[in-house]
C-alpha atoms as a PDB file:
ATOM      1  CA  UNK A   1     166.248 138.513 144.842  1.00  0.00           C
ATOM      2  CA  UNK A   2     162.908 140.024 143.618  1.00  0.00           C
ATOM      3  CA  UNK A   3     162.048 139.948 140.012  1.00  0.00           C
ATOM      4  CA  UNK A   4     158.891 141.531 138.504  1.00  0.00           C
ATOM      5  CA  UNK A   5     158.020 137.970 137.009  1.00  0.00           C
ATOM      6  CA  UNK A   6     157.891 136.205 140.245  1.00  0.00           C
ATOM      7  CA  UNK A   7     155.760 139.372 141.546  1.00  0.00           C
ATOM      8  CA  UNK A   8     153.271 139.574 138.713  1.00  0.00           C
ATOM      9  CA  UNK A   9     152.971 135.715 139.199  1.00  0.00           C
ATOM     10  CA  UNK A  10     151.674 136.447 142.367  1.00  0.00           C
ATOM     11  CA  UNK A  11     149.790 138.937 141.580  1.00  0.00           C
ATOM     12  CA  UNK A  12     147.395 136.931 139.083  1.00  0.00           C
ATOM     13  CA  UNK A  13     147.688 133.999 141.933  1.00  0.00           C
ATOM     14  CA  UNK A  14     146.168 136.533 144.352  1.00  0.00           C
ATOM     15  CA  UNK A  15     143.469 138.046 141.969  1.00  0.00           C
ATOM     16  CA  UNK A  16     142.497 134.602 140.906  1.00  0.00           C
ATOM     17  CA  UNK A  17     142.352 133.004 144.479  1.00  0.00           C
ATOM     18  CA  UNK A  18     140.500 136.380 146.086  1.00  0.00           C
ATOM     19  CA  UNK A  19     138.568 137.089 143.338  1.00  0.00           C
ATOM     20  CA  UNK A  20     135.371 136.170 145.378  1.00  0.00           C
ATOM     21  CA  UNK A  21     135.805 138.975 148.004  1.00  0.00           C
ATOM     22  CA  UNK A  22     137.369 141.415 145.518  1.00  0.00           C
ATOM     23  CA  UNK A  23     134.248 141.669 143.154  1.00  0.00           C
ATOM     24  CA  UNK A  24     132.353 143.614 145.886  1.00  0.00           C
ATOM     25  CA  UNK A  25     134.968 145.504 146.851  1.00  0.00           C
ATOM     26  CA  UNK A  26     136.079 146.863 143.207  1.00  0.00           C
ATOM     27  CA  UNK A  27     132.413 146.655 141.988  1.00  0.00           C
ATOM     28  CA  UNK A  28     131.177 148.939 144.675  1.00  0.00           C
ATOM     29  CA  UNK A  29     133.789 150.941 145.392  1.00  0.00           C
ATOM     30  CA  UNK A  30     135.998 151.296 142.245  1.00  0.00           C
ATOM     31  CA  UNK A  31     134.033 150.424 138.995  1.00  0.00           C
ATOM     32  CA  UNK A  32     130.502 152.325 140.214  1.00  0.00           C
ATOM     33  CA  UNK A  33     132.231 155.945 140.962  1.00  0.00           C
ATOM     34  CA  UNK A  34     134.298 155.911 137.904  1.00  0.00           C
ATOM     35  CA  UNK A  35     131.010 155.071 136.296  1.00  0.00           C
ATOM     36  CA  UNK A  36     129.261 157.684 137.752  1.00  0.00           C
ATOM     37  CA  UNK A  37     132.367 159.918 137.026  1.00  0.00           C
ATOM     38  CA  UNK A  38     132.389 159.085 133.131  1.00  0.00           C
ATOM     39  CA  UNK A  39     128.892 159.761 132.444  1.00  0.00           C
ATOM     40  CA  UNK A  40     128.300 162.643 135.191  1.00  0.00           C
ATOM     41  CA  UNK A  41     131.013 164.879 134.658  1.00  0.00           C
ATOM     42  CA  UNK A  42     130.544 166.023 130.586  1.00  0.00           C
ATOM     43  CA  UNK A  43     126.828 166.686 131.245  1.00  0.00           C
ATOM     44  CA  UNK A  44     128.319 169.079 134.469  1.00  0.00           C
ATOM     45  CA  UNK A  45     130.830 170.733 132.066  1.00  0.00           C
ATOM     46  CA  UNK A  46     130.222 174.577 132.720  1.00  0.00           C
ATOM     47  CA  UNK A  47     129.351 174.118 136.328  1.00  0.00           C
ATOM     48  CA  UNK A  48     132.752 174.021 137.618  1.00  0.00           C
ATOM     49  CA  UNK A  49     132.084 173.904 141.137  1.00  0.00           C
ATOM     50  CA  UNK A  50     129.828 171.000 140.706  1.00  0.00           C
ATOM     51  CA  UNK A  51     132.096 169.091 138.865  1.00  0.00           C
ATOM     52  CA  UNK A  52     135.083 169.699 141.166  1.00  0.00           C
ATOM     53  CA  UNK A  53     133.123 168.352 144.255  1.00  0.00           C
ATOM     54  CA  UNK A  54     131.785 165.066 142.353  1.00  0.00           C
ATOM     55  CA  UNK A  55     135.143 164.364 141.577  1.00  0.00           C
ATOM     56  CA  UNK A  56     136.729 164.812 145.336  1.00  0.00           C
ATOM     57  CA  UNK A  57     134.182 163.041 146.265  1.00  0.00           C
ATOM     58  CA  UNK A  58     134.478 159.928 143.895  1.00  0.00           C
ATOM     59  CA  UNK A  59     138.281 159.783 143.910  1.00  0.00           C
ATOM     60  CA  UNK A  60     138.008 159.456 147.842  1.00  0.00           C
ATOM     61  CA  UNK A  61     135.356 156.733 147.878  1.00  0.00           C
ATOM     62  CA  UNK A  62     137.862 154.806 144.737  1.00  0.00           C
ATOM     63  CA  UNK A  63     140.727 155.321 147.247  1.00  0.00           C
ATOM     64  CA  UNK A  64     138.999 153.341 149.846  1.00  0.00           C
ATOM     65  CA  UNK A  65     138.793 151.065 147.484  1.00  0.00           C
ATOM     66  CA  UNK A  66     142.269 150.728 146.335  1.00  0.00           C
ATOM     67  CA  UNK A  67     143.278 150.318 149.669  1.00  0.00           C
ATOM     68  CA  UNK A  68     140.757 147.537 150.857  1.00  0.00           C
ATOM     69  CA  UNK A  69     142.419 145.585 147.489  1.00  0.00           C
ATOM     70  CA  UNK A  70     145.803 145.991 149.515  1.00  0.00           C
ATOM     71  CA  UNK A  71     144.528 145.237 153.058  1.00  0.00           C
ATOM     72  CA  UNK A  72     143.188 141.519 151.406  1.00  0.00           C
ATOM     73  CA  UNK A  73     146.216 141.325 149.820  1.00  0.00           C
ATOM     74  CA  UNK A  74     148.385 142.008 152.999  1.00  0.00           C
ATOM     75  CA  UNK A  75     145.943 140.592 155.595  1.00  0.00           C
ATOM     76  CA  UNK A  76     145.336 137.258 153.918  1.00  0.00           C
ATOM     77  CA  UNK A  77     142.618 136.107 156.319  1.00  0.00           C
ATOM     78  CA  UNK A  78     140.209 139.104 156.149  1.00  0.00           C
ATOM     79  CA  UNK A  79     137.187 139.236 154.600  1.00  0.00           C
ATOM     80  CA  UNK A  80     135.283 141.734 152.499  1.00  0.00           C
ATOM     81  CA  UNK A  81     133.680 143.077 155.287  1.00  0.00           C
ATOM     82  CA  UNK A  82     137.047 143.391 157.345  1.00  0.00           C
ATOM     83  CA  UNK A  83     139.234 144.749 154.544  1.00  0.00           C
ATOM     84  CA  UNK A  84     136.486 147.235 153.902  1.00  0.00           C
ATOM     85  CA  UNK A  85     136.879 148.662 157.543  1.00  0.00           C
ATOM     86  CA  UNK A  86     140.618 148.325 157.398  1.00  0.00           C
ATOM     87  CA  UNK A  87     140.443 150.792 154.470  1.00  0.00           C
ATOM     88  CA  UNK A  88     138.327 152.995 155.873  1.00  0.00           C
ATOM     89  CA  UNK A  89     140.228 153.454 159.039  1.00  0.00           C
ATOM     90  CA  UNK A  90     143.531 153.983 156.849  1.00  0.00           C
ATOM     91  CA  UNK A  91     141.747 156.331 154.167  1.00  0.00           C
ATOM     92  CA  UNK A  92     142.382 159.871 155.643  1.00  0.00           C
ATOM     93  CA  UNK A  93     146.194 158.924 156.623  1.00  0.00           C
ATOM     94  CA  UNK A  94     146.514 157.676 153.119  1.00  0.00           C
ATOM     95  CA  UNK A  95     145.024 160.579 151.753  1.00  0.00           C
ATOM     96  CA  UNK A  96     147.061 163.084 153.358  1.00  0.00           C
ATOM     97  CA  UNK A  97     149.817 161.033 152.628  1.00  0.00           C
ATOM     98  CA  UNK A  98     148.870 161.903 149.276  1.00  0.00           C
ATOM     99  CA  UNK A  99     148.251 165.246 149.003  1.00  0.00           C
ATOM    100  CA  UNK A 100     151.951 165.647 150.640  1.00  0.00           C
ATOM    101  CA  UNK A 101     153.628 163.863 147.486  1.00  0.00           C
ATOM    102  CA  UNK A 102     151.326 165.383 144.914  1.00  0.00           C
ATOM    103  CA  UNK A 103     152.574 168.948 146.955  1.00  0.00           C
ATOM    104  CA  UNK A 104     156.161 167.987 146.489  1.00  0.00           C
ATOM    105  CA  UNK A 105     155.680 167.240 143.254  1.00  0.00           C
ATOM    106  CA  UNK A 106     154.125 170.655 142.261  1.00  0.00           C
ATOM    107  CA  UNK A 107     157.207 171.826 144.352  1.00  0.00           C
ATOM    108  CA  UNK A 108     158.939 170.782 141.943  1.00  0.00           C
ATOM    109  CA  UNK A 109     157.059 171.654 138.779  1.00  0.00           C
ATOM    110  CA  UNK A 110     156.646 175.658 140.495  1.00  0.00           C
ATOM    111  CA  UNK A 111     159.859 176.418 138.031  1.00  0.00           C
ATOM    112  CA  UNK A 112     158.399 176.234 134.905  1.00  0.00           C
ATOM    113  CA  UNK A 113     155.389 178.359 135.779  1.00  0.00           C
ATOM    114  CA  UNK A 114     158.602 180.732 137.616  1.00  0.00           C
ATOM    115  CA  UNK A 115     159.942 180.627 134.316  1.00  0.00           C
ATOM    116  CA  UNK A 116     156.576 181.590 132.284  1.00  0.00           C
ATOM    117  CA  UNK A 117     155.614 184.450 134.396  1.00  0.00           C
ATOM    118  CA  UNK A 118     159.208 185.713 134.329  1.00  0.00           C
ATOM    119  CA  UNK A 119     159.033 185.905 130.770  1.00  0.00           C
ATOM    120  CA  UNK A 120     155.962 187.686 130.850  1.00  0.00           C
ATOM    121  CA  UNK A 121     154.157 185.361 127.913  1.00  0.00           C
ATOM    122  CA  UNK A 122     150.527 186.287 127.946  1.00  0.00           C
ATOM    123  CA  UNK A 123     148.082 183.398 127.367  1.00  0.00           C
ATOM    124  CA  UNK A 124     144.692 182.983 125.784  1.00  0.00           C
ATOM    125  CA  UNK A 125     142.192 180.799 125.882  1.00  0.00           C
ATOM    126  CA  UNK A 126     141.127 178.847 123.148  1.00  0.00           C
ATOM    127  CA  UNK A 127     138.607 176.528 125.134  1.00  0.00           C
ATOM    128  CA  UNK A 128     136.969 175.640 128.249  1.00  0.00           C
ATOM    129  CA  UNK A 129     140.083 174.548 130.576  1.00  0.00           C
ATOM    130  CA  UNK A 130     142.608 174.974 127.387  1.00  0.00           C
ATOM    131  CA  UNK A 131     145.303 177.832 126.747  1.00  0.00           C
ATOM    132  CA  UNK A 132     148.312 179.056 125.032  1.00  0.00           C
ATOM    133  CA  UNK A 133     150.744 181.408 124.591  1.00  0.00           C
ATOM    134  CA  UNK A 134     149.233 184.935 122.760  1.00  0.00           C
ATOM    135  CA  UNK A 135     153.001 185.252 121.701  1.00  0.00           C
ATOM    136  CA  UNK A 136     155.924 183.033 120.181  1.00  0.00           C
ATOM    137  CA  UNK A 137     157.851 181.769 123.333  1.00  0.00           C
ATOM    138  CA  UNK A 138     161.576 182.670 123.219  1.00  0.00           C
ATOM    139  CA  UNK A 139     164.374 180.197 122.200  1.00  0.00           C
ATOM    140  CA  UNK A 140     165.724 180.082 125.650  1.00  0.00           C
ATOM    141  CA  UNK A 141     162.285 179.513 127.443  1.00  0.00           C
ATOM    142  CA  UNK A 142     161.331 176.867 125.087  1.00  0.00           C
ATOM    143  CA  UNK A 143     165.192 175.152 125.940  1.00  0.00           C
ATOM    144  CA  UNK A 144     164.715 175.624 129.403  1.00  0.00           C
ATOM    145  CA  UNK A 145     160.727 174.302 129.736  1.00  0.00           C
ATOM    146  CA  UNK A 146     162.103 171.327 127.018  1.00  0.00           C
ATOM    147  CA  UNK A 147     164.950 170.125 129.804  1.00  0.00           C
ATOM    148  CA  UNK A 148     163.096 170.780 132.212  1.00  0.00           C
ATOM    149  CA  UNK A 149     159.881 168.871 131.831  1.00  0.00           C
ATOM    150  CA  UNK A 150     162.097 165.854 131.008  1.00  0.00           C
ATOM    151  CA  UNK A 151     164.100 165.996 133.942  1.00  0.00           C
ATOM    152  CA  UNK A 152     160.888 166.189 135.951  1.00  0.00           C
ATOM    153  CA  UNK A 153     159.561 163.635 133.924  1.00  0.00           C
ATOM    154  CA  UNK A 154     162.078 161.040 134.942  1.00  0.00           C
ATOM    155  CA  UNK A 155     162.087 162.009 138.528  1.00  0.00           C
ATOM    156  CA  UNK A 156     158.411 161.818 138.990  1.00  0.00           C
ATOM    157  CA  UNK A 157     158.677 158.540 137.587  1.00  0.00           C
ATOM    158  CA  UNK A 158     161.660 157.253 139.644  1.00  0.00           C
ATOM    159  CA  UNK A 159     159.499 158.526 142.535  1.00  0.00           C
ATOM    160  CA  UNK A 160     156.960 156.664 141.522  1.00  0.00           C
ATOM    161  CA  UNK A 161     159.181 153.560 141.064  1.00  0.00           C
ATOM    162  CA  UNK A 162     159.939 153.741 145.057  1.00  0.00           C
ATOM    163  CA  UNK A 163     156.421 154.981 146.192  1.00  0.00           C
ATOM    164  CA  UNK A 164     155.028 152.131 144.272  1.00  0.00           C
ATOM    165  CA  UNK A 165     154.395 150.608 148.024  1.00  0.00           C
ATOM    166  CA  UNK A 166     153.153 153.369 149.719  1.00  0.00           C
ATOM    167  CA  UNK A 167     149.480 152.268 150.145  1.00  0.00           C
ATOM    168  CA  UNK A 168     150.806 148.816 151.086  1.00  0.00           C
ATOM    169  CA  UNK A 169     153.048 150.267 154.018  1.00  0.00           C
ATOM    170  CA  UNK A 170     150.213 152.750 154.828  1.00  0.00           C
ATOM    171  CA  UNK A 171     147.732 149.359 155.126  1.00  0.00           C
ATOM    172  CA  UNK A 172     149.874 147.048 156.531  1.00  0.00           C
ATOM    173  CA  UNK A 173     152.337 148.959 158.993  1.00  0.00           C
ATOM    174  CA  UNK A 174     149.387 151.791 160.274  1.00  0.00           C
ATOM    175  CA  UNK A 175     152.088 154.247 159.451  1.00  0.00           C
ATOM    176  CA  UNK A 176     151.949 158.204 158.491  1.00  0.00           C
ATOM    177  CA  UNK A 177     154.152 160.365 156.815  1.00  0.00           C
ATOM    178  CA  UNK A 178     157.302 157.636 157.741  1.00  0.00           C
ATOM    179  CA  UNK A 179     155.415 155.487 155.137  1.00  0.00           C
ATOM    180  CA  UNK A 180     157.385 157.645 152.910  1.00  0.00           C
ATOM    181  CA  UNK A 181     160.682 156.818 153.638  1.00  0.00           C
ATOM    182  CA  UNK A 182     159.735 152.978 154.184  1.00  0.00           C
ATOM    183  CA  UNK A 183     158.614 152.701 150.895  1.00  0.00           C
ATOM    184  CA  UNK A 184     161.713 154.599 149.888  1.00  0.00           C
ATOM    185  CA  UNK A 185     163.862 151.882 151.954  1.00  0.00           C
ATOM    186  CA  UNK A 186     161.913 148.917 150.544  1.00  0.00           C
ATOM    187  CA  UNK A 187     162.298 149.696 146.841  1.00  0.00           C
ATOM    188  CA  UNK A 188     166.436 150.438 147.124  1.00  0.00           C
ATOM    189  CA  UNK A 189     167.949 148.928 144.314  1.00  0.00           C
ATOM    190  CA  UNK A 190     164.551 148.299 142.239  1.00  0.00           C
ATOM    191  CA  UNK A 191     163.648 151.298 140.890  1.00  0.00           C
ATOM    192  CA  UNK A 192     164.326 150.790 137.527  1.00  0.00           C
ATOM    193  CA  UNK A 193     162.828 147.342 137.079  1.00  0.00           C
ATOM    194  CA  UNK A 194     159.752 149.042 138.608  1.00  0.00           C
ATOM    195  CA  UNK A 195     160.263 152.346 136.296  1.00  0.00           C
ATOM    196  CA  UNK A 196     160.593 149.641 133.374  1.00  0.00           C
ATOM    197  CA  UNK A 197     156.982 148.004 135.174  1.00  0.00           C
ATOM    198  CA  UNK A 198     154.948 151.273 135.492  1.00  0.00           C
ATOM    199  CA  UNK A 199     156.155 152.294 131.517  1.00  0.00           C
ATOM    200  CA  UNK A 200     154.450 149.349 129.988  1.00  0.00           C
ATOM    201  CA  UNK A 201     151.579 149.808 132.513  1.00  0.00           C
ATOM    202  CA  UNK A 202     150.436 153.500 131.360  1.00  0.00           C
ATOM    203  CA  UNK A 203     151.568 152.236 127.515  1.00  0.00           C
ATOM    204  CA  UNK A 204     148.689 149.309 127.952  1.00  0.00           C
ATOM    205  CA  UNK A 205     146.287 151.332 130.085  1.00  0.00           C
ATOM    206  CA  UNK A 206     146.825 153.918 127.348  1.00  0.00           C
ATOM    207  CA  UNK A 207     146.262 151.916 124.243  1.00  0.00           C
ATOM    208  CA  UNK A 208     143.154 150.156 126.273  1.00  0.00           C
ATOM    209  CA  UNK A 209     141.560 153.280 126.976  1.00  0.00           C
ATOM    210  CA  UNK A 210     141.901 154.865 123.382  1.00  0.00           C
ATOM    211  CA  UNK A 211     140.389 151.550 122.220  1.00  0.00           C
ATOM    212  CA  UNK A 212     137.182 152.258 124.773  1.00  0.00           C
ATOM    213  CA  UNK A 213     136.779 155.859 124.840  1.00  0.00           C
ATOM    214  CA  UNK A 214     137.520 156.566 120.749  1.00  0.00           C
ATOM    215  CA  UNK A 215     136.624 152.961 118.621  1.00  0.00           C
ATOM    216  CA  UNK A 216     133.880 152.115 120.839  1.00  0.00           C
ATOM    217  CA  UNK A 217     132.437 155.730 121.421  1.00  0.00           C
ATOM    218  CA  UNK A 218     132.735 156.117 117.343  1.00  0.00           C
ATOM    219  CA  UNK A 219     130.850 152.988 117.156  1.00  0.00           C
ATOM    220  CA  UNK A 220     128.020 153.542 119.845  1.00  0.00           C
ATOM    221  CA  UNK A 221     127.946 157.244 118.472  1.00  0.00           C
ATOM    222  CA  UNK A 222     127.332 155.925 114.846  1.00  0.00           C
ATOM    223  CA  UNK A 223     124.490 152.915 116.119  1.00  0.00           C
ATOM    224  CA  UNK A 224     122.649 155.034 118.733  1.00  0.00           C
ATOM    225  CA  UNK A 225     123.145 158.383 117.254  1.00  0.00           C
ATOM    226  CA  UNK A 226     121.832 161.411 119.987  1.00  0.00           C
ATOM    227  CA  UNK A 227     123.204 164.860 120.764  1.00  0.00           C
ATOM    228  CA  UNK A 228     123.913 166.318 123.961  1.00  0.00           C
ATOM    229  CA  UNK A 229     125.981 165.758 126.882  1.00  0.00           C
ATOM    230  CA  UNK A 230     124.380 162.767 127.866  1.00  0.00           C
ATOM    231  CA  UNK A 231     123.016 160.065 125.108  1.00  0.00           C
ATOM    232  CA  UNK A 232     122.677 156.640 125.289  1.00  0.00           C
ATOM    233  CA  UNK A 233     125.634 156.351 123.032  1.00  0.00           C
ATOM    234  CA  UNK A 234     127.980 158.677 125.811  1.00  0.00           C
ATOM    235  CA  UNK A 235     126.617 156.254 128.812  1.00  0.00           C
ATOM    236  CA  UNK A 236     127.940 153.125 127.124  1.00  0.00           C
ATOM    237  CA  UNK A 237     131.148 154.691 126.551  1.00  0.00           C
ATOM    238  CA  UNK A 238     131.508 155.529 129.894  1.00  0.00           C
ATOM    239  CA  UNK A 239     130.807 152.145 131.066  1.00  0.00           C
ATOM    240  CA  UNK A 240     133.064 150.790 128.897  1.00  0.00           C
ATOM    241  CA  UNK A 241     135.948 152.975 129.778  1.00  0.00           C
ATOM    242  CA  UNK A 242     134.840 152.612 133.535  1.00  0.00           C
ATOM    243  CA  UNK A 243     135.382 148.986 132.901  1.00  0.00           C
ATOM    244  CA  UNK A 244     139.150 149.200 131.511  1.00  0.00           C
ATOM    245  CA  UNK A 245     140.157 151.672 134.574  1.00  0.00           C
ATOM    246  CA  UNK A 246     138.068 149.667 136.950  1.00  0.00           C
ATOM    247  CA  UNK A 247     140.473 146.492 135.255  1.00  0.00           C
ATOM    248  CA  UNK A 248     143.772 148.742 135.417  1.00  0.00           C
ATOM    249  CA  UNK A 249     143.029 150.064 138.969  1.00  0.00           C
ATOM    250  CA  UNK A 250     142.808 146.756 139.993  1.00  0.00           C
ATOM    251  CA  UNK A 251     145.754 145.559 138.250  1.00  0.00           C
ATOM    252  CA  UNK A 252     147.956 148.525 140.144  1.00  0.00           C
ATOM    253  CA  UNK A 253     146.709 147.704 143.427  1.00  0.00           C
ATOM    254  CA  UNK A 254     147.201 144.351 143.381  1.00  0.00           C
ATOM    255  CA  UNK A 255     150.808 144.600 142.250  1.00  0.00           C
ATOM    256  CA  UNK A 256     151.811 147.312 144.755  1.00  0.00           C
ATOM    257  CA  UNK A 257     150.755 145.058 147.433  1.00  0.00           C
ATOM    258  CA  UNK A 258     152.338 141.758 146.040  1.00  0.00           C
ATOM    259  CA  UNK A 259     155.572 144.052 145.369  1.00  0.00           C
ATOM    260  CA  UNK A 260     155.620 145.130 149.330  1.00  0.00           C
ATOM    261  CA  UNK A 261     155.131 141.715 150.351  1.00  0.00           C
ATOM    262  CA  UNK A 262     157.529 140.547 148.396  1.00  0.00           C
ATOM    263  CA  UNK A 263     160.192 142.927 149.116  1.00  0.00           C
ATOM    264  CA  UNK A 264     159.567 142.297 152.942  1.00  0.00           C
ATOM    265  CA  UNK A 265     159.793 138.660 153.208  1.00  0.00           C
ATOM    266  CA  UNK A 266     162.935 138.474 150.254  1.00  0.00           C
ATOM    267  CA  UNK A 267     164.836 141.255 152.767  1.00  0.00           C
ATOM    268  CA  UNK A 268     163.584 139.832 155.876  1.00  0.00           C
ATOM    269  CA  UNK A 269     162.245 143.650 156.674  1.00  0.00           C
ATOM    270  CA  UNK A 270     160.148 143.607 159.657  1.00  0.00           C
ATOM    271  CA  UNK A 271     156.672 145.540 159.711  1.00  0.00           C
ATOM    272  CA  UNK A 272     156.862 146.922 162.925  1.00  0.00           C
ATOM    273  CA  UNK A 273     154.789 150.587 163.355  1.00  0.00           C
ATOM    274  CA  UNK A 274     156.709 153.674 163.407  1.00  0.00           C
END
């Protein structure tokens, strides 16, 4: 029987007992692009191509680094320098791995822009990136976007629940696309106390980030004053809040990868390769 309390139990065991080889690993490859991506991207507002390719290419450099966080976690004897390489050599299956679930996902979401352009609403923009409707939205559109959005809502995060593995089966079985339907098969049965898991995750990440991004900005804004897109007062913010998603990203890893471990011994699952 797996319970989230014996898995976030080993979880802190694991961060506390590898937290030698994990500061590199998070510092380097985790906490300095979401640094970079904090204080970089408002002062590249305006130049969206610019901004689009920083980001691809710091969200692919923090996905290496998730996944050398899993391969200590599942590969207990490696080493910084070997979990670095293990993550390397699994970043592009992971990735596409990745951009197949966020595709089914937007699969799923293509009825409610269906449903817009159907109704032919015309939108206007109100700011860089922001929109809305030029016109009042029918009753029945507004019914059908309200169900629908919360039926996707609780599917994407049931899917989430039974992905939660994904990167660990990705790391630690060198599988492809079947890494799907393994972590599907793993989580059977646990979705809910992992939909119950990931809830109180985003509520704390949430709350953390509001308390970094709005208190602390308001305070650095108010002692270091400046204008612009970049002050000294928008840097420490950024550190600040690349500090509490540094923290959080962490925290996810590390759990995924004590879940899948879990799971497999508890079921007596074999990691054989597809």
């Amino acid at each position: 029987m797996v319970t989230m309390g014996t898995v976030w139990d080993r979880t802190t065991t694991f961060l506390g007992d590898r937290a030698a080889a994990l500061l590199p690993i998070v510092g380097l490859l985790i906490f300095v692009p979401t640094c970079l991506q904090n204080i970089a991207e408002p002062a590249l507002v305006g130049v969206g191509v610019m901004v689009a390719l920083v980001g691809i290419v710091l969200a692919v450099v923090m996905a290496w680094g998730q996944l050398a966080v899993v391969a200590l976690a599942v590969e207990p004897a490696a080493n910084v320098s070997a979990a670095m390489q293990m993550g390397a050599r699994r970043l592009l299956p992971a990735i596409g791995i990745g951009l197949l679930v966020a595709l089914i996902v937007a699969v799923l979401a293509a009825p409610l822009g269906i449903a817009f352009l159907a109704s032919g609403v015309e939108w206007v923009a109100i700011a860089p990136g922001q929109w809305q409707p030029a016109t009042p939205l029918s009753s029945g559109l507004k019914l059908f976007v309200g169900l629908y959005s919360v039926a996707l809502v609780i599917v994407v995060l049931w899917g989430m629940a039974r992905l939660l593995p994904l990167n660990s089966v990705v790391v630690a079985e060198r599988r492809g696309v079947g890494a799907i339907a393994r972590a599907f098969g793993l989580t059977k049965g646990l979705a809910l106390r992992i939909v119950g898991v990931v809830i109180l995750f985003f509520v704390v990440w949430g709350v953390c980030a509001m308390a970094a991004t709005t208190v602390l900005g308001s305070v650095f804004q108010l002692a270091f004053g400046g204008t612009g897109a970049m002050t000294l007062a928008t840097v420490l913010t950024g550190i600040v809040s690349a500090v509490v998603t540094t923290g959080f990203t962490l925290l996810a890893a590390a759990f995924a990868a004590q879940l899948y471990l879990a799971v497999r011994t508890a079921r007596d699952i074999p990691a054989e390769a597809a």
